[in-house]
PDB file of N, CA and C in Angstrom:
ATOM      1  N   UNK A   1     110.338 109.058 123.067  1.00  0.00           N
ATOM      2  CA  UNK A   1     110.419 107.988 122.115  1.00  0.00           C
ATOM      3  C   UNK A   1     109.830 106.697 122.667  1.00  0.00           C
ATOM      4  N   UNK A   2     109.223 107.202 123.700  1.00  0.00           N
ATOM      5  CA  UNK A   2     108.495 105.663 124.594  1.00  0.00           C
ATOM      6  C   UNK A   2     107.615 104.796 123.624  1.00  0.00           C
ATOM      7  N   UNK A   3     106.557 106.037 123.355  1.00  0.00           N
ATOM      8  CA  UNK A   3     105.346 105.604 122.467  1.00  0.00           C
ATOM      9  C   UNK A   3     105.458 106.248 120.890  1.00  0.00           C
ATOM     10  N   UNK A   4     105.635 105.042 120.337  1.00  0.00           N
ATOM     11  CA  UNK A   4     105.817 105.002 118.747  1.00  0.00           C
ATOM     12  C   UNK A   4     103.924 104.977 118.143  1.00  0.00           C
ATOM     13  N   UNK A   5     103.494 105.761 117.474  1.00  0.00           N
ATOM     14  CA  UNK A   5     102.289 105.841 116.794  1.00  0.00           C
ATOM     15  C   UNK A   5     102.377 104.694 116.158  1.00  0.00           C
ATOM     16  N   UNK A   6     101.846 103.205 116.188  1.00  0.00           N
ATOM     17  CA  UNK A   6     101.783 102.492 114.495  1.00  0.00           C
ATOM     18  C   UNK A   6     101.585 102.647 113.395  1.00  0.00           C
ATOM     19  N   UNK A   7     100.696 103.534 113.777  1.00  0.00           N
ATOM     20  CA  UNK A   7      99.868 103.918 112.294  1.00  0.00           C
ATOM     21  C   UNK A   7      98.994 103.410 111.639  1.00  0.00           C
ATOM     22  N   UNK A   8      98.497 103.370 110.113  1.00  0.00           N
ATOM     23  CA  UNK A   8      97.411 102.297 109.229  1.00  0.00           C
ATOM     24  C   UNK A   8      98.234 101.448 109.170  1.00  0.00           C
ATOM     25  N   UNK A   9      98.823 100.993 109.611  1.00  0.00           N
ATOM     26  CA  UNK A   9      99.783  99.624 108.977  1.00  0.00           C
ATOM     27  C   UNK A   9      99.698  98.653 109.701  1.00  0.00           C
ATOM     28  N   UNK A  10      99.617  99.135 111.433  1.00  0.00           N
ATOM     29  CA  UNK A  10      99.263  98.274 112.734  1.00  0.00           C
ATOM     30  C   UNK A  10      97.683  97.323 111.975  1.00  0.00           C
ATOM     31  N   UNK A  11      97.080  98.298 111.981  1.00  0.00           N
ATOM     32  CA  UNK A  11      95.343  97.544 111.777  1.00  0.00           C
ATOM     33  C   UNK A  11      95.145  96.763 110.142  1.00  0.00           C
ATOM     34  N   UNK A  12      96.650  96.674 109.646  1.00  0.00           N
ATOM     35  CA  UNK A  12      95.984  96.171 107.846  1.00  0.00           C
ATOM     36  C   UNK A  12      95.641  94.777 108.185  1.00  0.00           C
ATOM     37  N   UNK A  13      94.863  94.229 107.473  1.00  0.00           N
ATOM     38  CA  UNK A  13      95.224  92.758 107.503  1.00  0.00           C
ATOM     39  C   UNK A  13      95.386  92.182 105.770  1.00  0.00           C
ATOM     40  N   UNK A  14      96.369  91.427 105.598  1.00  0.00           N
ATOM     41  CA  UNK A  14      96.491  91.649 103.828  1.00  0.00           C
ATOM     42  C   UNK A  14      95.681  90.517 103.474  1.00  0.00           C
ATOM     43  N   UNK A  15      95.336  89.607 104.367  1.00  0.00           N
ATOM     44  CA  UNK A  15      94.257  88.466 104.375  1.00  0.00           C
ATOM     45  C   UNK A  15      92.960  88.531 103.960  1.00  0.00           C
ATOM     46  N   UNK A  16      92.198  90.363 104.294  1.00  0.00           N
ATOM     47  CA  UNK A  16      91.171  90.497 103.836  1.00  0.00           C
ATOM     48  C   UNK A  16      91.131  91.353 102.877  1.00  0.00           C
ATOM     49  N   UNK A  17      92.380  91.947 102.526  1.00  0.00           N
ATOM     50  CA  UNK A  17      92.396  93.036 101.584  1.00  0.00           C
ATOM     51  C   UNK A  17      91.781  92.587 100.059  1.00  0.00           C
ATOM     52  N   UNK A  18      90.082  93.107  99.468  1.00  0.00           N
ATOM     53  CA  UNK A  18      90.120  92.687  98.431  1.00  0.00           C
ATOM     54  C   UNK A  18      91.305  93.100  96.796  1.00  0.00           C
ATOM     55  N   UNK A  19      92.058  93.678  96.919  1.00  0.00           N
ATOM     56  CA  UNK A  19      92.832  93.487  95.798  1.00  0.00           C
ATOM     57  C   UNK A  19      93.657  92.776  95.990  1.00  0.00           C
ATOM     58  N   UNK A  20      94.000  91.547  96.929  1.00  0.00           N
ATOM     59  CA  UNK A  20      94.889  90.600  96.874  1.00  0.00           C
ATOM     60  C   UNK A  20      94.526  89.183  97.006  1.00  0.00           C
ATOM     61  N   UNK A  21      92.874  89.419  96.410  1.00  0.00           N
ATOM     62  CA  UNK A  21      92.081  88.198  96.964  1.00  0.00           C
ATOM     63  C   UNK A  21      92.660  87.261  95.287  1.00  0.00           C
ATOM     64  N   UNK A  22      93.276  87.128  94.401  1.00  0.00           N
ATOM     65  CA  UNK A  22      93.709  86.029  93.371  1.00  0.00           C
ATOM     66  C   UNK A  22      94.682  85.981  93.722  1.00  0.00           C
ATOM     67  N   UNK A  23      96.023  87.018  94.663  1.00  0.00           N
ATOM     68  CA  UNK A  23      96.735  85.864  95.198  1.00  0.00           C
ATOM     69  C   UNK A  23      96.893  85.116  95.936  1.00  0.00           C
ATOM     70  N   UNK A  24      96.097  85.484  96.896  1.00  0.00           N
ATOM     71  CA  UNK A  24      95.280  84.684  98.037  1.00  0.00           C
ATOM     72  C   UNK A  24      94.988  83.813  97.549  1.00  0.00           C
ATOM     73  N   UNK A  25      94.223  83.365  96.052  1.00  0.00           N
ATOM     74  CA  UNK A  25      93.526  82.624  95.350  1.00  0.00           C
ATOM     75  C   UNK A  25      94.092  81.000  94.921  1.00  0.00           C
ATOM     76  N   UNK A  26      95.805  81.457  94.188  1.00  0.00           N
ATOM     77  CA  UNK A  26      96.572  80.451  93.972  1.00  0.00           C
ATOM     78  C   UNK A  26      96.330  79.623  95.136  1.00  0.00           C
ATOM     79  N   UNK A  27      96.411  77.967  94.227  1.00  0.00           N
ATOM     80  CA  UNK A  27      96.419  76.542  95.011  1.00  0.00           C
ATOM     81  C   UNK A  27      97.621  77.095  95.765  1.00  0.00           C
ATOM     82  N   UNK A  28      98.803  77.361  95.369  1.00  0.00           N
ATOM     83  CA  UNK A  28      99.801  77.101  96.006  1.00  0.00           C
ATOM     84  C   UNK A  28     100.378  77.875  97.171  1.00  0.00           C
ATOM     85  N   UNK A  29      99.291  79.102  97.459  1.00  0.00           N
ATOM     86  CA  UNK A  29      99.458  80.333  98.466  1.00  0.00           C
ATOM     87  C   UNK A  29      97.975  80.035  99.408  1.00  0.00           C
ATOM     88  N   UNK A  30      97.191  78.920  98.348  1.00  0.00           N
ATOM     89  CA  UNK A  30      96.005  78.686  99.717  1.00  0.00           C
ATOM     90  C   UNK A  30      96.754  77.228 100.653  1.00  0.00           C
ATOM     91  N   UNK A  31      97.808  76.886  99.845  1.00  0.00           N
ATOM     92  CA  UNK A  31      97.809  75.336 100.460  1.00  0.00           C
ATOM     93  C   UNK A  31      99.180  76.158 101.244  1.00  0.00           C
ATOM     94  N   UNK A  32      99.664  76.661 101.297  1.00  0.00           N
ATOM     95  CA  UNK A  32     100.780  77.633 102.503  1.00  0.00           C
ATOM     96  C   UNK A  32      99.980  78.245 103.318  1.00  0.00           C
ATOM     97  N   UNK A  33      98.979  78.851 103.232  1.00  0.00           N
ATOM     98  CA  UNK A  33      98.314  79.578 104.501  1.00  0.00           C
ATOM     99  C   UNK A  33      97.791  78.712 105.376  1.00  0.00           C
ATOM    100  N   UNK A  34      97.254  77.134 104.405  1.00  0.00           N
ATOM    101  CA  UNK A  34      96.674  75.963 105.389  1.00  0.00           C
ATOM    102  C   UNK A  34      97.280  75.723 106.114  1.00  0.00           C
ATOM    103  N   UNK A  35      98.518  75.496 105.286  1.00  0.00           N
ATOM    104  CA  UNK A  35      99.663  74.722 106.456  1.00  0.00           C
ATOM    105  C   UNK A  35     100.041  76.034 107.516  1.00  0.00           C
ATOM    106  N   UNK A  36     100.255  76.452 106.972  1.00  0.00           N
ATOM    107  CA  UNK A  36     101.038  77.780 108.405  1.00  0.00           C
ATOM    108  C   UNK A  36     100.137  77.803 109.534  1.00  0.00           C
ATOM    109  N   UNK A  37      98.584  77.638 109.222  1.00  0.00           N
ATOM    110  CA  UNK A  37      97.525  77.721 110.124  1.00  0.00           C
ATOM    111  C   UNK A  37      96.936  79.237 110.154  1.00  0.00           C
ATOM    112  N   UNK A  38      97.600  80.207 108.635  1.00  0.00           N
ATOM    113  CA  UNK A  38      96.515  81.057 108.656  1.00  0.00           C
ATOM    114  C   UNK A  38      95.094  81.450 108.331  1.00  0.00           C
ATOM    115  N   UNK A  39      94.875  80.042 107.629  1.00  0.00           N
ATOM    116  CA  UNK A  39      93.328  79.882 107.171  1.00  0.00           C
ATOM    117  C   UNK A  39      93.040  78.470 107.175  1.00  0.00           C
ATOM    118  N   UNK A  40      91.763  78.139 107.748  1.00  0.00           N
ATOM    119  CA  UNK A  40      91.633  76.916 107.979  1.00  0.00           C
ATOM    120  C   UNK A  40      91.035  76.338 106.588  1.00  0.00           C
ATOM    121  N   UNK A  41      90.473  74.788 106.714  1.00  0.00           N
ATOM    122  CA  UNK A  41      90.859  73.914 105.284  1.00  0.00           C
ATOM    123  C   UNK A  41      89.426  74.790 104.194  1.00  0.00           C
ATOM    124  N   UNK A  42      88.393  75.325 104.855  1.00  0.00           N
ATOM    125  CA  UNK A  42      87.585  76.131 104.621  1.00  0.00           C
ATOM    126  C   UNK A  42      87.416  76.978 103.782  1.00  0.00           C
ATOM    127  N   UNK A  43      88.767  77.795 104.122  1.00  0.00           N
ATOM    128  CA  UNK A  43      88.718  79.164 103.592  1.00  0.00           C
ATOM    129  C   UNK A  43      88.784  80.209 104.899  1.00  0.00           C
ATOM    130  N   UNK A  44      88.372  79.888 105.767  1.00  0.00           N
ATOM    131  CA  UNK A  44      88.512  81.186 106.741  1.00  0.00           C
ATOM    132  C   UNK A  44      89.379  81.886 107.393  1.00  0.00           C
ATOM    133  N   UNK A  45      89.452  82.929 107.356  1.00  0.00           N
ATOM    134  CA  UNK A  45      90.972  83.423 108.140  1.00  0.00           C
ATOM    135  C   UNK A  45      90.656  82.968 109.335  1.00  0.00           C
ATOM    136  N   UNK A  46      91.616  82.398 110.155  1.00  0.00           N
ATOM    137  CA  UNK A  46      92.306  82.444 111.806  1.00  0.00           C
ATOM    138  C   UNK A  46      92.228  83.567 112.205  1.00  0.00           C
ATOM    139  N   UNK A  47      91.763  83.675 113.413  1.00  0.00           N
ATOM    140  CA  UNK A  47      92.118  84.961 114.375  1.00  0.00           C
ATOM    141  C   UNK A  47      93.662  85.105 115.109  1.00  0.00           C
ATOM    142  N   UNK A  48      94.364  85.659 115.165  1.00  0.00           N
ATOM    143  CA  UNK A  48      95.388  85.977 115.659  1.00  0.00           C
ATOM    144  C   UNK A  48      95.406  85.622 116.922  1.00  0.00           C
ATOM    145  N   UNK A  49      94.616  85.680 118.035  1.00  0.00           N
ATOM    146  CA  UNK A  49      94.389  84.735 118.930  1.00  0.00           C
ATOM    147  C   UNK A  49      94.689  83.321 118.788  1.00  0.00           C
ATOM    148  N   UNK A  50      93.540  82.888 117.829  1.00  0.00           N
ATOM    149  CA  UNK A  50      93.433  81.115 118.029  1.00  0.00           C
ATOM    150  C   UNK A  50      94.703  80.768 116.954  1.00  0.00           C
ATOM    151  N   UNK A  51      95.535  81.228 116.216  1.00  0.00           N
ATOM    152  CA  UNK A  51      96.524  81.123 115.472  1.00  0.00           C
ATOM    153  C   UNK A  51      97.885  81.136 116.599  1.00  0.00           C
ATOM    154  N   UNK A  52      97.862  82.069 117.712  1.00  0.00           N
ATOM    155  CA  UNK A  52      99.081  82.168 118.537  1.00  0.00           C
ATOM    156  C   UNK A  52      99.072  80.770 119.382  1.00  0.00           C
ATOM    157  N   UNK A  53      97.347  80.396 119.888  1.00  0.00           N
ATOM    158  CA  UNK A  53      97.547  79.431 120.699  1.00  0.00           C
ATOM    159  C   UNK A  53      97.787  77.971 120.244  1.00  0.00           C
ATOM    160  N   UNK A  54      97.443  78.107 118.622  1.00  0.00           N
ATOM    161  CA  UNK A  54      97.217  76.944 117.690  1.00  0.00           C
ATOM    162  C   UNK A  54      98.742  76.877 117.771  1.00  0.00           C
ATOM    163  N   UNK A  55      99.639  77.809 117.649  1.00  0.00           N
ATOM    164  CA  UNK A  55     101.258  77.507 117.406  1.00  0.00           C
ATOM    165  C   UNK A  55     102.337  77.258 118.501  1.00  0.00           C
ATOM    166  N   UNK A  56     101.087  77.839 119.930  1.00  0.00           N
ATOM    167  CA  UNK A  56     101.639  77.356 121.289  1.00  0.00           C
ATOM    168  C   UNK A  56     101.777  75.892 121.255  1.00  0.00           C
ATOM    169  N   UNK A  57     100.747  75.531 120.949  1.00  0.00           N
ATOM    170  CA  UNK A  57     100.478  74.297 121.070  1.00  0.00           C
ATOM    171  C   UNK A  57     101.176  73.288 120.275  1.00  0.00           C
ATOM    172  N   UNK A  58     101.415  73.806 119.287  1.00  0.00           N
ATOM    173  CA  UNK A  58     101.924  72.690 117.982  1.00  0.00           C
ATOM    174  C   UNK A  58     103.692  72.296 119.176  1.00  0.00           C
ATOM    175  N   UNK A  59     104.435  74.076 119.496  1.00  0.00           N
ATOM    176  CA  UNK A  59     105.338  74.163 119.850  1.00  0.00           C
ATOM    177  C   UNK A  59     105.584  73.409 121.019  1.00  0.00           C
ATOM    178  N   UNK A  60     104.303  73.365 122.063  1.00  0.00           N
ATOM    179  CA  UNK A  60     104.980  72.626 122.986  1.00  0.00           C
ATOM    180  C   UNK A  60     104.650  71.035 123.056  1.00  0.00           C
ATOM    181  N   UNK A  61     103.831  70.315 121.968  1.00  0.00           N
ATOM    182  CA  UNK A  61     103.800  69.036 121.322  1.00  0.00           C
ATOM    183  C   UNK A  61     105.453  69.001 120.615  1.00  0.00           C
ATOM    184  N   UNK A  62     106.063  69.840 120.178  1.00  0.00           N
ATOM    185  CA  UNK A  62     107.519  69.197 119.547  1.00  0.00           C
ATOM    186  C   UNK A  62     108.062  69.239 120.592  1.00  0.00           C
ATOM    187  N   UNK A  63     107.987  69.974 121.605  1.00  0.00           N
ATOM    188  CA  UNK A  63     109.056  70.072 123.149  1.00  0.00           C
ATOM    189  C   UNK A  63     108.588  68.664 123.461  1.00  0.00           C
ATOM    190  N   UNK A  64     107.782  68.519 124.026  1.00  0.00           N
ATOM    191  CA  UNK A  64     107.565  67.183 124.586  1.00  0.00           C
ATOM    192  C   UNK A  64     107.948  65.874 123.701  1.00  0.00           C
ATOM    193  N   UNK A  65     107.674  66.069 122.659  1.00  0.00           N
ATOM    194  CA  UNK A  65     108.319  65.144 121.533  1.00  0.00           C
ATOM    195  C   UNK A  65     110.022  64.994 121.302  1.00  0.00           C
ATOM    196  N   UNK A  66     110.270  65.858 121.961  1.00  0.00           N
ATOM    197  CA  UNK A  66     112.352  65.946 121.318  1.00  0.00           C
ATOM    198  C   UNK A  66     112.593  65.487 122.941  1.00  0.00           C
ATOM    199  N   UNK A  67     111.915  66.032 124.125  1.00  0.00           N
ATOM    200  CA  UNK A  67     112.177  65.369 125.482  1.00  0.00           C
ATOM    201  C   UNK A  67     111.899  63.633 125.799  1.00  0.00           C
ATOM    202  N   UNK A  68     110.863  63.046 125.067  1.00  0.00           N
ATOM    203  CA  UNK A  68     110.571  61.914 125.127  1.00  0.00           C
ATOM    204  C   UNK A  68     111.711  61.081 124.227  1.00  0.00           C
ATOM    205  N   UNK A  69     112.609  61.817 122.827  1.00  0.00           N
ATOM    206  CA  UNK A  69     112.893  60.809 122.079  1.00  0.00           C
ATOM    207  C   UNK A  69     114.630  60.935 123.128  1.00  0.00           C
ATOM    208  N   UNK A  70     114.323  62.408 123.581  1.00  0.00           N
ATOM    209  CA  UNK A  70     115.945  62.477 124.059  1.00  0.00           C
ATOM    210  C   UNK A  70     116.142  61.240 125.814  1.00  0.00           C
ATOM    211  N   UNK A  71     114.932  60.864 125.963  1.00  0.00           N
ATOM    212  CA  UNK A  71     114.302  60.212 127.679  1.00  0.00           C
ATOM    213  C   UNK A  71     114.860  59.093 126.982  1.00  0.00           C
ATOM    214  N   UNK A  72     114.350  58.392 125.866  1.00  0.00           N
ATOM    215  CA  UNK A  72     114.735  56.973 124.823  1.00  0.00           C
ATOM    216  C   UNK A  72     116.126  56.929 124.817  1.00  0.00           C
ATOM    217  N   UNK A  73     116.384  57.504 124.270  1.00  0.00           N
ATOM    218  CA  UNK A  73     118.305  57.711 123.942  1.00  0.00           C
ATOM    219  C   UNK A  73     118.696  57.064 125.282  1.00  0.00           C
ATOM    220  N   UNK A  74     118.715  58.437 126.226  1.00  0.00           N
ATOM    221  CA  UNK A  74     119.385  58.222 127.739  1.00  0.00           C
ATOM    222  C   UNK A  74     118.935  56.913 128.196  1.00  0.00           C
ATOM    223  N   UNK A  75     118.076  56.462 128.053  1.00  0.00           N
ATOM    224  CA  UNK A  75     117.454  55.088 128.782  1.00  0.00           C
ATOM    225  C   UNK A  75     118.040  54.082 128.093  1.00  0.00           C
ATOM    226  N   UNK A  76     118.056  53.955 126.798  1.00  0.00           N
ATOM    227  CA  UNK A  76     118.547  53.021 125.598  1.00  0.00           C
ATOM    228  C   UNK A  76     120.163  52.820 126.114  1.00  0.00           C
ATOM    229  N   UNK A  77     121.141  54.074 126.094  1.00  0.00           N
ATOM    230  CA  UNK A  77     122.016  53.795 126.775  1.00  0.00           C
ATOM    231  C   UNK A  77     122.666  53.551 128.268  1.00  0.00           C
ATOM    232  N   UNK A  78     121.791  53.482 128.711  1.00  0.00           N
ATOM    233  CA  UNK A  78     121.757  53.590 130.289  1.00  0.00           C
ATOM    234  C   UNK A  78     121.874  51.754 130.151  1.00  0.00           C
ATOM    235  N   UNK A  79     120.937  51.356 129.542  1.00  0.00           N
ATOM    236  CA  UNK A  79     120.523  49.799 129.351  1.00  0.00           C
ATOM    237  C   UNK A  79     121.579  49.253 128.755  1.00  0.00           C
ATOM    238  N   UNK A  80     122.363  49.594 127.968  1.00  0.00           N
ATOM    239  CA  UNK A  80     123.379  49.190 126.961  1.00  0.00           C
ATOM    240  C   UNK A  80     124.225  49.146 128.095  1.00  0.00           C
ATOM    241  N   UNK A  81     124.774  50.289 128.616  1.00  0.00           N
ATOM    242  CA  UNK A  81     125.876  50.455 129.876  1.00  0.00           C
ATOM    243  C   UNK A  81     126.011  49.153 131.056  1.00  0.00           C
ATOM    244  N   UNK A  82     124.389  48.911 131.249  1.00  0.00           N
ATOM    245  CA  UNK A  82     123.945  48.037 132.225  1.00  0.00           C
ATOM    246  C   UNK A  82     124.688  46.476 131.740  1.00  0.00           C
ATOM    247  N   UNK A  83     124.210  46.457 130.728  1.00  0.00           N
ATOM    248  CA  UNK A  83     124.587  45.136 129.917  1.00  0.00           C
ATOM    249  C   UNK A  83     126.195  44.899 129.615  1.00  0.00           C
ATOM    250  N   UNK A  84     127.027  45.685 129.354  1.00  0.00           N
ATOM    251  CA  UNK A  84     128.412  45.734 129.177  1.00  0.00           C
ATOM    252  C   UNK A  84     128.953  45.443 130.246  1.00  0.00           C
ATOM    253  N   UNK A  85     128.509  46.119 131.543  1.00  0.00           N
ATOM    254  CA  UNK A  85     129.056  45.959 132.672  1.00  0.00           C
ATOM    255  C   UNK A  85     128.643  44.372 133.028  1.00  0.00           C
ATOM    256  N   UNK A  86     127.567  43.641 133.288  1.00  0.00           N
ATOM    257  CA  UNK A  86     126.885  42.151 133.322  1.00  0.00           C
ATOM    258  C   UNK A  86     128.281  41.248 132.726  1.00  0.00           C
ATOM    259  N   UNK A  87     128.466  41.799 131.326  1.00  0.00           N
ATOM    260  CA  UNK A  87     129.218  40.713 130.680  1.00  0.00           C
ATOM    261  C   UNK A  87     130.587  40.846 131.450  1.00  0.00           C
ATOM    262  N   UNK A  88     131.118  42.453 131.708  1.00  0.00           N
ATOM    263  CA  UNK A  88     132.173  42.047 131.960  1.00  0.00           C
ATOM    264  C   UNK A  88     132.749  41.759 133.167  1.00  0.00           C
ATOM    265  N   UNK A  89     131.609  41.791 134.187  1.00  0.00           N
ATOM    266  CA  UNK A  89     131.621  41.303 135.381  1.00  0.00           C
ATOM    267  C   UNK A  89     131.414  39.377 135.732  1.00  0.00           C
ATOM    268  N   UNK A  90     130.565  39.014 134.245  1.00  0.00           N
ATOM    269  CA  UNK A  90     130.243  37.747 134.127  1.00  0.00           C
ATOM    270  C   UNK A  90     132.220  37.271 133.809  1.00  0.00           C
ATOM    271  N   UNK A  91     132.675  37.998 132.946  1.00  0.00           N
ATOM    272  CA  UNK A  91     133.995  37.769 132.198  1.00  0.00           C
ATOM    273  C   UNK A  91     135.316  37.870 133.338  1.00  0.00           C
ATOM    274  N   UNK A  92     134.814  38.523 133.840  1.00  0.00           N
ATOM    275  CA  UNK A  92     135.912  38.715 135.362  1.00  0.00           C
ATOM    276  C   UNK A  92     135.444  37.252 135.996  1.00  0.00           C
ATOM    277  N   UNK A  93     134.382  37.234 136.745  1.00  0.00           N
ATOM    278  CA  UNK A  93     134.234  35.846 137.284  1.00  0.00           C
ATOM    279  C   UNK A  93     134.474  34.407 136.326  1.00  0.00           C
ATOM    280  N   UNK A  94     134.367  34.523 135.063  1.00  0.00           N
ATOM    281  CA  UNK A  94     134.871  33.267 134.566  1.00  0.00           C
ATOM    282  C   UNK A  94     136.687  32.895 134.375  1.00  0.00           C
ATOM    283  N   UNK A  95     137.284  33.907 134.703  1.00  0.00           N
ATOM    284  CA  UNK A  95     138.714  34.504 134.375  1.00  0.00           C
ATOM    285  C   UNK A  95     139.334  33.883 135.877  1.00  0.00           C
ATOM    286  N   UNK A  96     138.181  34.169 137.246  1.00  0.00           N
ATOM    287  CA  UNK A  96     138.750  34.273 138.245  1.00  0.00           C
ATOM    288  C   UNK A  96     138.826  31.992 138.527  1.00  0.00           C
ATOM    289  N   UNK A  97     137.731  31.627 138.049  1.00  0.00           N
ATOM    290  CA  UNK A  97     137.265  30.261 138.364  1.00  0.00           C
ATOM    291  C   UNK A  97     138.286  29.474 137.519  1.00  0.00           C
ATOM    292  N   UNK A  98     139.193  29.989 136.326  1.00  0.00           N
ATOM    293  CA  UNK A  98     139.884  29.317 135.699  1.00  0.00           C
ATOM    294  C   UNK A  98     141.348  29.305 136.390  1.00  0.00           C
ATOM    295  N   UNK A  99     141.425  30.596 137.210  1.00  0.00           N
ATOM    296  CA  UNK A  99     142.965  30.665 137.921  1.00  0.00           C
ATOM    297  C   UNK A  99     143.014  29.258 138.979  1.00  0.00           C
TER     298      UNK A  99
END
């Protein structure tokens, strides 16, 4: 059971199949394949190649994007922390000059 046959189903592609070229056709199934990145603004199918690396890529632009906003946060409060402590160290020394 190591090696499973695929079969015709491994090699279809339903992208070029002409009896599905009017639903392919709809605005609203060409403007979903744009966006997904299975056909560029053209008309052309993507290769499964440049489609995997096109989505590597998108993927590790949001990684770096959720690490930079999460770097903001931590820093934003790191700075806030900094500042609370200032005042209430300023607030201790004005507390101590009045005794």
């Amino acid at each position: 059971m190591s090696h499973i046959d695929p079969g015709p189903l491994a090699s279809y592609d339903s992208l070029s199949d002409p009896n599905l070229t009017a639903y392919f056709n709809n605005s609203r199934m060409r403007k979903h394949l744009i966006k997904s990145g299975l056909v560029t603004r053209r008309g052309q199918i993507v290769s499964e190649k440049v489609f995997r690396l096109n989505n590597a890529r998108k993927e590790h632009q949001r990684h770096v994007r959720d690490l930079l906003a999460q770097s903001i946060v931590h820093k934003a409060l790191d700075m806030e922390r900094h500042r609370q402590m200032n005042i209430k160290r300023q607030l201790e020394e004005i507390g101590k000059v009045e005794r």
